[in-house]
PDBML (XML) file of the C-alpha atoms, coordinates in Angstrom:
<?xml version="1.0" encoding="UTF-8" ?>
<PDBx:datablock datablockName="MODEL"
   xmlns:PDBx="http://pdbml.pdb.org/schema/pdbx-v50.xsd"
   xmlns:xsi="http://www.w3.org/2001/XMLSchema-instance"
   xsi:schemaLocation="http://pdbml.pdb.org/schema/pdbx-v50.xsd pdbx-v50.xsd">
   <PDBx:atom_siteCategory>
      <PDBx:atom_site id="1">
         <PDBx:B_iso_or_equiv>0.00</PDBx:B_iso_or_equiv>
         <PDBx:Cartn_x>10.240</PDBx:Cartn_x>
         <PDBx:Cartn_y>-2.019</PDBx:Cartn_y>
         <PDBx:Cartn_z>-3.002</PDBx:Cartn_z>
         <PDBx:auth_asym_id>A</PDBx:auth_asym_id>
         <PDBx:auth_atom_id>CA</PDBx:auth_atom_id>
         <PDBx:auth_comp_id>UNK</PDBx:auth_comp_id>
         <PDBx:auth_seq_id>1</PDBx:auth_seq_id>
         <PDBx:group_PDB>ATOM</PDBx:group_PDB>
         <PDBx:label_alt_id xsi:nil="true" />
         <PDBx:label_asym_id>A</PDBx:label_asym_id>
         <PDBx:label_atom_id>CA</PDBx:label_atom_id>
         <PDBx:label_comp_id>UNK</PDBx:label_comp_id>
         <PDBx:label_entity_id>1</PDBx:label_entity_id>
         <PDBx:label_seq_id>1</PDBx:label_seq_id>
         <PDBx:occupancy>1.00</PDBx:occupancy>
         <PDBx:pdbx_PDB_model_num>1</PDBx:pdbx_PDB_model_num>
         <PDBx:type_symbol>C</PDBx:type_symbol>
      </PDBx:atom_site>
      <PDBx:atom_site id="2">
         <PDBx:B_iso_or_equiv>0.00</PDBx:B_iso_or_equiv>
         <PDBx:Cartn_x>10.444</PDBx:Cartn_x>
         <PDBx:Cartn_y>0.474</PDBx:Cartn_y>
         <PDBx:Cartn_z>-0.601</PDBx:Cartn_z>
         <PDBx:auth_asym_id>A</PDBx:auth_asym_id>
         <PDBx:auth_atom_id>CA</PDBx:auth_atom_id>
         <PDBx:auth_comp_id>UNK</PDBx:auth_comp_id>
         <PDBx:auth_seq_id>2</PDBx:auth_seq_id>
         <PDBx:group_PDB>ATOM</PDBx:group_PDB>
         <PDBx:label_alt_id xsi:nil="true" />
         <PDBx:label_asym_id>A</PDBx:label_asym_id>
         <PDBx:label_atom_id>CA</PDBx:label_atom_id>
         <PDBx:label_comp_id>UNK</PDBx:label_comp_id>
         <PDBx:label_entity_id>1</PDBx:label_entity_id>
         <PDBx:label_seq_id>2</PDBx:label_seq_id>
         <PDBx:occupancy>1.00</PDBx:occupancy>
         <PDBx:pdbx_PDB_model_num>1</PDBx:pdbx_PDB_model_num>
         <PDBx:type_symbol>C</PDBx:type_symbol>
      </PDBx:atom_site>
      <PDBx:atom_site id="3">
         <PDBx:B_iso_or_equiv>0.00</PDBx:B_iso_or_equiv>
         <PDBx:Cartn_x>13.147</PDBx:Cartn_x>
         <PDBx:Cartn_y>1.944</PDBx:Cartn_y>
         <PDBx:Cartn_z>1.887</PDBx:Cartn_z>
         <PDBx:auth_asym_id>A</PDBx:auth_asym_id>
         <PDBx:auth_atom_id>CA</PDBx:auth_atom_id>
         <PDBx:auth_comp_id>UNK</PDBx:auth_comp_id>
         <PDBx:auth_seq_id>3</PDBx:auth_seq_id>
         <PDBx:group_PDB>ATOM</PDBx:group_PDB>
         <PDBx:label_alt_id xsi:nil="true" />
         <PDBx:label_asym_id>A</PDBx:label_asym_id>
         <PDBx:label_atom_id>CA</PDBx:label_atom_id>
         <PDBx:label_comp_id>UNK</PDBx:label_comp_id>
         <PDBx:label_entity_id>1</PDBx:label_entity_id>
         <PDBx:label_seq_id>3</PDBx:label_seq_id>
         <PDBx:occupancy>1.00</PDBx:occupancy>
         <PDBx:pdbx_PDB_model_num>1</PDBx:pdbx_PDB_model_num>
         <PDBx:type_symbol>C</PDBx:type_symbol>
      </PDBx:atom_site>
      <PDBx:atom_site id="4">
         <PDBx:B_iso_or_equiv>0.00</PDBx:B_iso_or_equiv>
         <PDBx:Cartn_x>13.507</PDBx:Cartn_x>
         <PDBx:Cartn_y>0.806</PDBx:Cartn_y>
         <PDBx:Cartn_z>5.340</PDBx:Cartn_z>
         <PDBx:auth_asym_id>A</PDBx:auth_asym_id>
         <PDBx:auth_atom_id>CA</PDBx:auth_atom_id>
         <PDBx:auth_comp_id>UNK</PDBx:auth_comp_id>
         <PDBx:auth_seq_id>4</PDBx:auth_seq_id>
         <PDBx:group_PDB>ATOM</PDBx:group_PDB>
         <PDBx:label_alt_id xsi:nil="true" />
         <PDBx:label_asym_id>A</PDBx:label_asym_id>
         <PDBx:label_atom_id>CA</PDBx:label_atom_id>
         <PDBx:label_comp_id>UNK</PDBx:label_comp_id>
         <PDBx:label_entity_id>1</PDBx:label_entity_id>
         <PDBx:label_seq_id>4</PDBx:label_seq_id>
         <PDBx:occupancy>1.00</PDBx:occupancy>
         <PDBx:pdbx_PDB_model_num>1</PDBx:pdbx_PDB_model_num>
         <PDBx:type_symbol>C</PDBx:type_symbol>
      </PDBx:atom_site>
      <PDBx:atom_site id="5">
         <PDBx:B_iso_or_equiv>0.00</PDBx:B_iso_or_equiv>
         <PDBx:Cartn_x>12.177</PDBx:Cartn_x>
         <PDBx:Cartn_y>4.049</PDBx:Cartn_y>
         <PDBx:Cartn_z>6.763</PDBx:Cartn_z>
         <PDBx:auth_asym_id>A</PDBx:auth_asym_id>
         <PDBx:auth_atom_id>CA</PDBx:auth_atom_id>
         <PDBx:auth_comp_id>UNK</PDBx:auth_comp_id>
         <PDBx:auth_seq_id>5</PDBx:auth_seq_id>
         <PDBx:group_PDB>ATOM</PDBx:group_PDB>
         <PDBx:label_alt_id xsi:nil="true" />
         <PDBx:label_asym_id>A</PDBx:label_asym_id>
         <PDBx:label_atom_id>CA</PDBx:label_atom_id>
         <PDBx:label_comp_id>UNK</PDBx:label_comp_id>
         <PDBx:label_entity_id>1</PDBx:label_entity_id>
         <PDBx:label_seq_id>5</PDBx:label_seq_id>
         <PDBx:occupancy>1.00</PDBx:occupancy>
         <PDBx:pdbx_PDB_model_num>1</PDBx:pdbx_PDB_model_num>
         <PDBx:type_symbol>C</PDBx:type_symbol>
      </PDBx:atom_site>
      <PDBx:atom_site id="6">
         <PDBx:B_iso_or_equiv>0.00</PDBx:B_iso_or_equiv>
         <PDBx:Cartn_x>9.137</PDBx:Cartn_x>
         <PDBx:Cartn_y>6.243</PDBx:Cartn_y>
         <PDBx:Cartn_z>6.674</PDBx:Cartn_z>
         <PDBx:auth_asym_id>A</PDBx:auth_asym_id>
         <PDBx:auth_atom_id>CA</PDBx:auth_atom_id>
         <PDBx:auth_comp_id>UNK</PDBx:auth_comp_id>
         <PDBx:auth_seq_id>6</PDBx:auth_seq_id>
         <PDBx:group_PDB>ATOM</PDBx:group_PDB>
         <PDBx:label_alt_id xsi:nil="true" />
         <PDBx:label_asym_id>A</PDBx:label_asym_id>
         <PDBx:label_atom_id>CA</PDBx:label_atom_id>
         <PDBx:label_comp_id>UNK</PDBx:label_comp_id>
         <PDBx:label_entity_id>1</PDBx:label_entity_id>
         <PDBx:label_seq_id>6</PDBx:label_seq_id>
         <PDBx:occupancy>1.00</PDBx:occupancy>
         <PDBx:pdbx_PDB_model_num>1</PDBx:pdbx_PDB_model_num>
         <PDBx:type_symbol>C</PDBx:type_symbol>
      </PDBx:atom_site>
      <PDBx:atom_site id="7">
         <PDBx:B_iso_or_equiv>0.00</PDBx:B_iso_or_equiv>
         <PDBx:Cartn_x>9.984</PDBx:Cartn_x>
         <PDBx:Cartn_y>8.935</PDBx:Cartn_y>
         <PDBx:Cartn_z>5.201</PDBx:Cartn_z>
         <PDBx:auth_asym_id>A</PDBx:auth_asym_id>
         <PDBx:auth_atom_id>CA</PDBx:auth_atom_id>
         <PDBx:auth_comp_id>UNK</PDBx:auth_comp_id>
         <PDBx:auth_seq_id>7</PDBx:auth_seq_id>
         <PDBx:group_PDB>ATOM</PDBx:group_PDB>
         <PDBx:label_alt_id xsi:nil="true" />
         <PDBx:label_asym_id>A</PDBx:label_asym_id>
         <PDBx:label_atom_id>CA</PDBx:label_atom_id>
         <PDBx:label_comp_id>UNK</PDBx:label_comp_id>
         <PDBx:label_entity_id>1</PDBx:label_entity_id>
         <PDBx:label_seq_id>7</PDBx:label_seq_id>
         <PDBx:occupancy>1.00</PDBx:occupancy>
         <PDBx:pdbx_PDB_model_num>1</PDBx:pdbx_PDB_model_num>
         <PDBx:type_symbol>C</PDBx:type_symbol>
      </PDBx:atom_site>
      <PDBx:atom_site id="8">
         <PDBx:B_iso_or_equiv>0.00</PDBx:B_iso_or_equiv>
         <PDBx:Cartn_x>9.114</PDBx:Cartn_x>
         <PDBx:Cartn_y>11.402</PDBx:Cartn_y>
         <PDBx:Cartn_z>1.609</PDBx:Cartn_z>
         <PDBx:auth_asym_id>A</PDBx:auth_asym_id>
         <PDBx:auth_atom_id>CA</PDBx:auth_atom_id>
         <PDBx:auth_comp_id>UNK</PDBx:auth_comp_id>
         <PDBx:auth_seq_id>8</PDBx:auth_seq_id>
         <PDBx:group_PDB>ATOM</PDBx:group_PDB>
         <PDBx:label_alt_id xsi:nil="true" />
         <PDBx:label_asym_id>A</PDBx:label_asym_id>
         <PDBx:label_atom_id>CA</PDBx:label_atom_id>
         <PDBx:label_comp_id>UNK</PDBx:label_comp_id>
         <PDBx:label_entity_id>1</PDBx:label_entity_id>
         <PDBx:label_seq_id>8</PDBx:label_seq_id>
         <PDBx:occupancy>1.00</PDBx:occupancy>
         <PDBx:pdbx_PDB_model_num>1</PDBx:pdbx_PDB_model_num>
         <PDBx:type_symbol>C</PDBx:type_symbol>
      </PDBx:atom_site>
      <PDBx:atom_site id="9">
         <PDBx:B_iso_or_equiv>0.00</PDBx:B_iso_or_equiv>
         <PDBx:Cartn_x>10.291</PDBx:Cartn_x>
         <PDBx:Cartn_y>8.207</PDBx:Cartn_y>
         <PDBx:Cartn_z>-0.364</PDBx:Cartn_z>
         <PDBx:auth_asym_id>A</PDBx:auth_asym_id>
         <PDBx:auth_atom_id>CA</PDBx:auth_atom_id>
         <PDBx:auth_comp_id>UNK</PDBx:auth_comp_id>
         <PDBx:auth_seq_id>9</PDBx:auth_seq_id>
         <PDBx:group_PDB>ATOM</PDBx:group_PDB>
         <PDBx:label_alt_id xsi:nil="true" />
         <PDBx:label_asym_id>A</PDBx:label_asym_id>
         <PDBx:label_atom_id>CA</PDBx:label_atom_id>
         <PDBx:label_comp_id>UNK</PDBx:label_comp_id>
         <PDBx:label_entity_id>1</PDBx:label_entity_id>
         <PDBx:label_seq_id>9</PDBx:label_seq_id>
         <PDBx:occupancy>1.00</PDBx:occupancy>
         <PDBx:pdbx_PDB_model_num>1</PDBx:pdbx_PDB_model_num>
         <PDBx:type_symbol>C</PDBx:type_symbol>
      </PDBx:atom_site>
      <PDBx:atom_site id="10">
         <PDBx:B_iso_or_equiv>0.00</PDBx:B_iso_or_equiv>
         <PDBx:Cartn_x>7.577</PDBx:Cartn_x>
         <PDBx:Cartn_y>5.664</PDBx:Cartn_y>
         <PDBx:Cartn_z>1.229</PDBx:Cartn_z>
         <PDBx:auth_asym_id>A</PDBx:auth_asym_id>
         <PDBx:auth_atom_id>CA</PDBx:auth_atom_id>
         <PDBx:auth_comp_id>UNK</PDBx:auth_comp_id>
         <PDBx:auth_seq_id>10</PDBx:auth_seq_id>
         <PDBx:group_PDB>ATOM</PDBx:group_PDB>
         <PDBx:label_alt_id xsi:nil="true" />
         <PDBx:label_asym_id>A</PDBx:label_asym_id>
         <PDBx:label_atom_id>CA</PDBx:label_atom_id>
         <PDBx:label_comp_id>UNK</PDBx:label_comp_id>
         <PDBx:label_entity_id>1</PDBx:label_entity_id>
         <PDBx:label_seq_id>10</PDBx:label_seq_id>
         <PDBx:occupancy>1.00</PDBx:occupancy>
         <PDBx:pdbx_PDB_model_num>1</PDBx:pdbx_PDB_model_num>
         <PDBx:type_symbol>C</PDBx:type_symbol>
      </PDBx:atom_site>
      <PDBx:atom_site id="11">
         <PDBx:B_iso_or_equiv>0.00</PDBx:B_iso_or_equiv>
         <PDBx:Cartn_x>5.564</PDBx:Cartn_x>
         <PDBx:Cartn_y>8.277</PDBx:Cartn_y>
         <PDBx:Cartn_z>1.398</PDBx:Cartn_z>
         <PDBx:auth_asym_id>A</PDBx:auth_asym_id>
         <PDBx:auth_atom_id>CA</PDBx:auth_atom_id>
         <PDBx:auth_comp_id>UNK</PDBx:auth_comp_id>
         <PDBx:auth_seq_id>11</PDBx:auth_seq_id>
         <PDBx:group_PDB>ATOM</PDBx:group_PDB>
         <PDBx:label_alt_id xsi:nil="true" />
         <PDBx:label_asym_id>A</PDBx:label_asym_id>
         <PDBx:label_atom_id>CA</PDBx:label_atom_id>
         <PDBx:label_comp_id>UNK</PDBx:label_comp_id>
         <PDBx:label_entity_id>1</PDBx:label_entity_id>
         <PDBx:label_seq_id>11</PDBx:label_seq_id>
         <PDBx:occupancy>1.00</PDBx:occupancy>
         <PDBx:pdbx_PDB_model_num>1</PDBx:pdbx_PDB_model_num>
         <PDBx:type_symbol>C</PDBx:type_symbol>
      </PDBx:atom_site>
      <PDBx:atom_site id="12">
         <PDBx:B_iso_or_equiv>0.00</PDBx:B_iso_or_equiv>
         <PDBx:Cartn_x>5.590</PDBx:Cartn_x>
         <PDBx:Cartn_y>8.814</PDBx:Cartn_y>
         <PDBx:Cartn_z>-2.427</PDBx:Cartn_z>
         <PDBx:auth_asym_id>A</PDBx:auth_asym_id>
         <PDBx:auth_atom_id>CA</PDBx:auth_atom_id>
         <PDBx:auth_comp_id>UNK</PDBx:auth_comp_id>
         <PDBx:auth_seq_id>12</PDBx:auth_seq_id>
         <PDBx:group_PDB>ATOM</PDBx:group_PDB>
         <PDBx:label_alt_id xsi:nil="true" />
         <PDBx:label_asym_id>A</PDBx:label_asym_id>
         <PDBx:label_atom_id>CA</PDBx:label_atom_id>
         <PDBx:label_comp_id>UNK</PDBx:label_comp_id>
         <PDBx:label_entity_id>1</PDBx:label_entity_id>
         <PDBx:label_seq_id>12</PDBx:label_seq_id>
         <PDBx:occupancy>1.00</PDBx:occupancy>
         <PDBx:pdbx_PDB_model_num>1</PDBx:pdbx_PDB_model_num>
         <PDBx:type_symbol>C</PDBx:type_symbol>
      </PDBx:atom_site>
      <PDBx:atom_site id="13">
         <PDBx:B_iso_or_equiv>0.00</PDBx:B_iso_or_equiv>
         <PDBx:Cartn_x>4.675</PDBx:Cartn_x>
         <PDBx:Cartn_y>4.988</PDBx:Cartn_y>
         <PDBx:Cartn_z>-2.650</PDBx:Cartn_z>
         <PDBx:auth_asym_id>A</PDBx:auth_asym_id>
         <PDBx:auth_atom_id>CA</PDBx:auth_atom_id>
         <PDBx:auth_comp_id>UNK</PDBx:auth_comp_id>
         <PDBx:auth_seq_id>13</PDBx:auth_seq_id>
         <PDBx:group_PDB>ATOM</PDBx:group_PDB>
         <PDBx:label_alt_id xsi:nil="true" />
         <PDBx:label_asym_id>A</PDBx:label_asym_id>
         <PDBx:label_atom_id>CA</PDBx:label_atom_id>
         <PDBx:label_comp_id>UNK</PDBx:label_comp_id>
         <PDBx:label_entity_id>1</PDBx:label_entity_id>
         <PDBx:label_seq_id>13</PDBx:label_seq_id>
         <PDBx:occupancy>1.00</PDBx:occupancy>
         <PDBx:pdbx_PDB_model_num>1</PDBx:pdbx_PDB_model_num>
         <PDBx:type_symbol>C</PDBx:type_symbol>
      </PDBx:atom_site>
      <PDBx:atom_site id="14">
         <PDBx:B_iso_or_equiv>0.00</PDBx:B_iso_or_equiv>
         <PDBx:Cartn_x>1.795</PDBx:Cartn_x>
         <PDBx:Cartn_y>4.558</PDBx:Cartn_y>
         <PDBx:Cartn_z>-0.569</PDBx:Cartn_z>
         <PDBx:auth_asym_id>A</PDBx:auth_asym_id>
         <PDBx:auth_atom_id>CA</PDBx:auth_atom_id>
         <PDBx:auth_comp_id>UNK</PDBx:auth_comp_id>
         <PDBx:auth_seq_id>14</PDBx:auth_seq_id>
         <PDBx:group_PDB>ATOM</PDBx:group_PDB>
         <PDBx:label_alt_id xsi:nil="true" />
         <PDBx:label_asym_id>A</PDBx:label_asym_id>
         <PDBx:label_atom_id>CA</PDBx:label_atom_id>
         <PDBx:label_comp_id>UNK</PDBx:label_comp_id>
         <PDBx:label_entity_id>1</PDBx:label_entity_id>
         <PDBx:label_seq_id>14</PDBx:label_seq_id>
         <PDBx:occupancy>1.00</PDBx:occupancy>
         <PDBx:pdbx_PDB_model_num>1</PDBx:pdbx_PDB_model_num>
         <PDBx:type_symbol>C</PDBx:type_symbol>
      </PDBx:atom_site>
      <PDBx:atom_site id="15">
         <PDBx:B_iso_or_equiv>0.00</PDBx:B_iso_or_equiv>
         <PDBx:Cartn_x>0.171</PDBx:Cartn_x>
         <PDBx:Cartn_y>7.268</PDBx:Cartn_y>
         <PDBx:Cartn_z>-2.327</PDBx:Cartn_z>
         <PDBx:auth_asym_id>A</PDBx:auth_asym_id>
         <PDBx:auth_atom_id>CA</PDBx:auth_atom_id>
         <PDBx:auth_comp_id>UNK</PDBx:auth_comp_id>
         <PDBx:auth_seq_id>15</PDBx:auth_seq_id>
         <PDBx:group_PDB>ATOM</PDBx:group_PDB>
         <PDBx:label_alt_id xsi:nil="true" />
         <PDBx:label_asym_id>A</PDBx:label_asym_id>
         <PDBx:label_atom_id>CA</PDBx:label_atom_id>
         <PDBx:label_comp_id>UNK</PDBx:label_comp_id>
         <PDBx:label_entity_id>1</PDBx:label_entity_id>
         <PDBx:label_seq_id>15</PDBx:label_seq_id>
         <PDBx:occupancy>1.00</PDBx:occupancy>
         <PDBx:pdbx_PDB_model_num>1</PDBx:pdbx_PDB_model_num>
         <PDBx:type_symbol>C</PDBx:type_symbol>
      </PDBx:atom_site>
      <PDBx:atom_site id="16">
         <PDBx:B_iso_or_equiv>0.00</PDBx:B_iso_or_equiv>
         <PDBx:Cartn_x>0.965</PDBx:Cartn_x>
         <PDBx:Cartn_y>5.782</PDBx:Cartn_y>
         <PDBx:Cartn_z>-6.012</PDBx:Cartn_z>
         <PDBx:auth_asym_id>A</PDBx:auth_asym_id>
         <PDBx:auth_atom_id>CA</PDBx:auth_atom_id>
         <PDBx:auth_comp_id>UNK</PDBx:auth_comp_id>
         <PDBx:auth_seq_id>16</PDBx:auth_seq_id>
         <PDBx:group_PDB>ATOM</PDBx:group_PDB>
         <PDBx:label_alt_id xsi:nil="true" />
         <PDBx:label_asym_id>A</PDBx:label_asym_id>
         <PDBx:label_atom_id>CA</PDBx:label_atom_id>
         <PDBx:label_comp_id>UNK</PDBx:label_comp_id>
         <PDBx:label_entity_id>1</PDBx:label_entity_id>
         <PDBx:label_seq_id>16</PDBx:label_seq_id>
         <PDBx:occupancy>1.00</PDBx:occupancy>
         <PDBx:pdbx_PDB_model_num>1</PDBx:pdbx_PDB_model_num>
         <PDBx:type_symbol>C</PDBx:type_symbol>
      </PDBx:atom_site>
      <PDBx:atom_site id="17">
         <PDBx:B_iso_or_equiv>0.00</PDBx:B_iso_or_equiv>
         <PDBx:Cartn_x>-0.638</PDBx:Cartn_x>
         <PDBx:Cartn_y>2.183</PDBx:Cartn_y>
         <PDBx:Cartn_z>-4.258</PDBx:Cartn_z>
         <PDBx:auth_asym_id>A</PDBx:auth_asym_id>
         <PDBx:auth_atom_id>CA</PDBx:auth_atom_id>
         <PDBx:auth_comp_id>UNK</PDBx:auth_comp_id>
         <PDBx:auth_seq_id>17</PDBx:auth_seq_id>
         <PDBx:group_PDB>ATOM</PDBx:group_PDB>
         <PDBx:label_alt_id xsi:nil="true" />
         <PDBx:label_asym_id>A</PDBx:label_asym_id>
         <PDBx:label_atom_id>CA</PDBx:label_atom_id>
         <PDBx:label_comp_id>UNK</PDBx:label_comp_id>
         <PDBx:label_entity_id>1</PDBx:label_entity_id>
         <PDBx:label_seq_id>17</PDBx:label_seq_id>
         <PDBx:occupancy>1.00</PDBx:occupancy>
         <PDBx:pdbx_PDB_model_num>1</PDBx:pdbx_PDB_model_num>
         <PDBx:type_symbol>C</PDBx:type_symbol>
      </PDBx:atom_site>
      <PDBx:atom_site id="18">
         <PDBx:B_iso_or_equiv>0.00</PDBx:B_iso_or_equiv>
         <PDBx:Cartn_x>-3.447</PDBx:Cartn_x>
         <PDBx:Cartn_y>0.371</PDBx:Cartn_y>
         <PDBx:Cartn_z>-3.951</PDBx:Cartn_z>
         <PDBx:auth_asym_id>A</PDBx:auth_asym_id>
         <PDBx:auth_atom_id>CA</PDBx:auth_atom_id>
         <PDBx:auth_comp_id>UNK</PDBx:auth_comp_id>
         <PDBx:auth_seq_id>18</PDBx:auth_seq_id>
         <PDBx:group_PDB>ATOM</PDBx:group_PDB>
         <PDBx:label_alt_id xsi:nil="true" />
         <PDBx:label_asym_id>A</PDBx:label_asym_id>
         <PDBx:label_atom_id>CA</PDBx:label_atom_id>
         <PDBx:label_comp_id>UNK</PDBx:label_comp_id>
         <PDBx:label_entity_id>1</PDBx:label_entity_id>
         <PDBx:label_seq_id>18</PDBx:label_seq_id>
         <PDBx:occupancy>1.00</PDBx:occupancy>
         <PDBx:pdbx_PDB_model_num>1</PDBx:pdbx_PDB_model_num>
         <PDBx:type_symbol>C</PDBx:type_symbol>
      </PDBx:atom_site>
      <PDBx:atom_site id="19">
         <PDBx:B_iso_or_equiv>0.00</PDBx:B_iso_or_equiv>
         <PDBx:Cartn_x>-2.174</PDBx:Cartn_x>
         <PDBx:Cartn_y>-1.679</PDBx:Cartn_y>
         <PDBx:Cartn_z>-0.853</PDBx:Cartn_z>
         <PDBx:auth_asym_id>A</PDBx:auth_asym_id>
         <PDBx:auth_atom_id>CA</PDBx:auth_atom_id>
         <PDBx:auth_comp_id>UNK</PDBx:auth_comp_id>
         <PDBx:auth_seq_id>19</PDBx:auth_seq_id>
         <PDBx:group_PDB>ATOM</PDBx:group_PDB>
         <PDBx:label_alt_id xsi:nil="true" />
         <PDBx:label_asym_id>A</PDBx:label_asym_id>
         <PDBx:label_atom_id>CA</PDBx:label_atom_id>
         <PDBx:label_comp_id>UNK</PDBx:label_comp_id>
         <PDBx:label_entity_id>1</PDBx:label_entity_id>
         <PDBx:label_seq_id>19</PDBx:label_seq_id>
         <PDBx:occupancy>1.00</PDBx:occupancy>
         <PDBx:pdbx_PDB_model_num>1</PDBx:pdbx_PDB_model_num>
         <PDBx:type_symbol>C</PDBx:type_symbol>
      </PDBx:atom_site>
      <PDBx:atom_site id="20">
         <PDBx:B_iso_or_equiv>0.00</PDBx:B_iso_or_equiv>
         <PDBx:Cartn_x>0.220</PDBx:Cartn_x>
         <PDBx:Cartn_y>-2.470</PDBx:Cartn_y>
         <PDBx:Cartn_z>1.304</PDBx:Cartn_z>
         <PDBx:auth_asym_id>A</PDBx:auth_asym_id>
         <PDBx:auth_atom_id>CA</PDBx:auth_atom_id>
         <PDBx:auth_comp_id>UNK</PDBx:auth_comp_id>
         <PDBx:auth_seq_id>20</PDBx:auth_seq_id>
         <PDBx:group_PDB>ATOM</PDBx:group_PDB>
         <PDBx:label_alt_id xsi:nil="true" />
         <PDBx:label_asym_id>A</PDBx:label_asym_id>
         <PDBx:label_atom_id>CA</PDBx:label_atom_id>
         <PDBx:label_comp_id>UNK</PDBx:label_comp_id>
         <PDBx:label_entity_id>1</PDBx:label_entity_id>
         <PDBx:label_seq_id>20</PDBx:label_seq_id>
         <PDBx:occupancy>1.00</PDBx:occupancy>
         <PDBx:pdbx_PDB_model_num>1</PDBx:pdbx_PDB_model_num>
         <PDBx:type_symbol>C</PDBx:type_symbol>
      </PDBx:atom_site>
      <PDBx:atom_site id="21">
         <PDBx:B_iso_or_equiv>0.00</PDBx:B_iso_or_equiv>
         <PDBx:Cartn_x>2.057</PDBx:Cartn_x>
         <PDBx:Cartn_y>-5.683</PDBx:Cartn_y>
         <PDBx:Cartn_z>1.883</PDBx:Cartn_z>
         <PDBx:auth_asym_id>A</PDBx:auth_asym_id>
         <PDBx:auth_atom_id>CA</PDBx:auth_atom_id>
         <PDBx:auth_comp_id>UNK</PDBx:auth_comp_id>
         <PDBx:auth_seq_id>21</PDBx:auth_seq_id>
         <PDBx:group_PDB>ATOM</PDBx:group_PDB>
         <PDBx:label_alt_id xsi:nil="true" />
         <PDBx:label_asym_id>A</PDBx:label_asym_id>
         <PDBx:label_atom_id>CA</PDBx:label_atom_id>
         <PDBx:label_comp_id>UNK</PDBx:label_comp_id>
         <PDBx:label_entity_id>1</PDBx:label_entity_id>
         <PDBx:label_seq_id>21</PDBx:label_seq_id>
         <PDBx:occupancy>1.00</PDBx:occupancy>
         <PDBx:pdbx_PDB_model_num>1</PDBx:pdbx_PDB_model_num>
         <PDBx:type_symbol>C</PDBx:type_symbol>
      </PDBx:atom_site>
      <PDBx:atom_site id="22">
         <PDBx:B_iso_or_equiv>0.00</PDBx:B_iso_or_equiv>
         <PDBx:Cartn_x>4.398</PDBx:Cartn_x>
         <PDBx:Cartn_y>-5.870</PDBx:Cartn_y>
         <PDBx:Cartn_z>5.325</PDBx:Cartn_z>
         <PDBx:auth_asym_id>A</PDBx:auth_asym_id>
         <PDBx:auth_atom_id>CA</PDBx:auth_atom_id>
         <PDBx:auth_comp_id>UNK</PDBx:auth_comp_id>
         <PDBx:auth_seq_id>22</PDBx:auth_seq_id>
         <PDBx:group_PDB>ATOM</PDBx:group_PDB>
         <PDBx:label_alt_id xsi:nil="true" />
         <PDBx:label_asym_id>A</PDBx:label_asym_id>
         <PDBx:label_atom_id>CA</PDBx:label_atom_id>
         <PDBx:label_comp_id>UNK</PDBx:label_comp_id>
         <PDBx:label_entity_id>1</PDBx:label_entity_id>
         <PDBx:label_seq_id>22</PDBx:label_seq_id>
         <PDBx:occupancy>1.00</PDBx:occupancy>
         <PDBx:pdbx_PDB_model_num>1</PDBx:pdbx_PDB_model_num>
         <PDBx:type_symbol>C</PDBx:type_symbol>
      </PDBx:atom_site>
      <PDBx:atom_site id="23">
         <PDBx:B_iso_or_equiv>0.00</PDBx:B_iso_or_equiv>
         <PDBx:Cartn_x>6.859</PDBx:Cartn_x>
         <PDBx:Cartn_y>-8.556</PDBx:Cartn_y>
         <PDBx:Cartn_z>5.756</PDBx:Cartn_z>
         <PDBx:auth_asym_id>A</PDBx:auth_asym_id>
         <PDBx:auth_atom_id>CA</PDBx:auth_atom_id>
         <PDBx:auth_comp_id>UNK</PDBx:auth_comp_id>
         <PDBx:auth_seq_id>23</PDBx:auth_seq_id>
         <PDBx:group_PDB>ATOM</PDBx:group_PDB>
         <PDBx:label_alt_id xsi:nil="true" />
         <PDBx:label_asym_id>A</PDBx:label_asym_id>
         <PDBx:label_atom_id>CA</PDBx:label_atom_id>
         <PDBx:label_comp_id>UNK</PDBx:label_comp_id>
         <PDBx:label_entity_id>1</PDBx:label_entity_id>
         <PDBx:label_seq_id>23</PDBx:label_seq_id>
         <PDBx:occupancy>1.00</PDBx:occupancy>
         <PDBx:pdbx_PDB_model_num>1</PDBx:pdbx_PDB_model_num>
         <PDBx:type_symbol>C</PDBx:type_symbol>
      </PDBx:atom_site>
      <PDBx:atom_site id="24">
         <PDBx:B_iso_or_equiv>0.00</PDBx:B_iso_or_equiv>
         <PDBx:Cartn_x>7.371</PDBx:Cartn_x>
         <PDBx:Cartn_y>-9.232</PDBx:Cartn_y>
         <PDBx:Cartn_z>9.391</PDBx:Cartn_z>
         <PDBx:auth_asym_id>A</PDBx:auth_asym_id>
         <PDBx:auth_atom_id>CA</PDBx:auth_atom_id>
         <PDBx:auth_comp_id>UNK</PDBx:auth_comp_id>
         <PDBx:auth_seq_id>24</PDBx:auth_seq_id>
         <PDBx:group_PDB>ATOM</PDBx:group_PDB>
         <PDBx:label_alt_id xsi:nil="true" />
         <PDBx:label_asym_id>A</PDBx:label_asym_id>
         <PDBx:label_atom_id>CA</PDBx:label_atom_id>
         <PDBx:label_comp_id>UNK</PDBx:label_comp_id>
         <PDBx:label_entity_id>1</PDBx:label_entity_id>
         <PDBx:label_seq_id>24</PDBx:label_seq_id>
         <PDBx:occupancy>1.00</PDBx:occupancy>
         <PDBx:pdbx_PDB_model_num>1</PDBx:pdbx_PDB_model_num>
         <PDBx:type_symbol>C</PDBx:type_symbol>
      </PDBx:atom_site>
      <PDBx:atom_site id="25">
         <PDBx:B_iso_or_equiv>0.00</PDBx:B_iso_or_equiv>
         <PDBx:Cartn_x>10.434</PDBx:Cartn_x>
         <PDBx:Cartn_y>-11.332</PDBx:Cartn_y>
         <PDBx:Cartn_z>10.608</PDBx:Cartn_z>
         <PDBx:auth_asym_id>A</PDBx:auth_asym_id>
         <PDBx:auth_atom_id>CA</PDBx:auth_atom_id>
         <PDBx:auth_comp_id>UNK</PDBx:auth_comp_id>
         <PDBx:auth_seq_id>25</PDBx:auth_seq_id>
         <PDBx:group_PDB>ATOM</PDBx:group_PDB>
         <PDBx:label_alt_id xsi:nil="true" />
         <PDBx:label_asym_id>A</PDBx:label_asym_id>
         <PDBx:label_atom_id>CA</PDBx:label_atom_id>
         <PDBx:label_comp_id>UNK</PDBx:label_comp_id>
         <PDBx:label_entity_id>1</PDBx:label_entity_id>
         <PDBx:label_seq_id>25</PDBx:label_seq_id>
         <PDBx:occupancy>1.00</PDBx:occupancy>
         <PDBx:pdbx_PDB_model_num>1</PDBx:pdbx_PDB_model_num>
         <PDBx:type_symbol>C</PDBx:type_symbol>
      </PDBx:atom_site>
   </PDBx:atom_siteCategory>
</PDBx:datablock>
């Protein structure tokens, strides 16, 4: 679960992943 922003955090987790899921409202 990441935080709503793009930064070193998300960062960290799209390089530990092997996808990406996006909600979208």
């Amino acid at each position: 679960d990441c935080p709503p922003s793009l930064g070193l955090l998300t960062l960290n987790a799209l390089v530990a992943s092997d996808s990406v899921i996006v909600p979208l409202q």
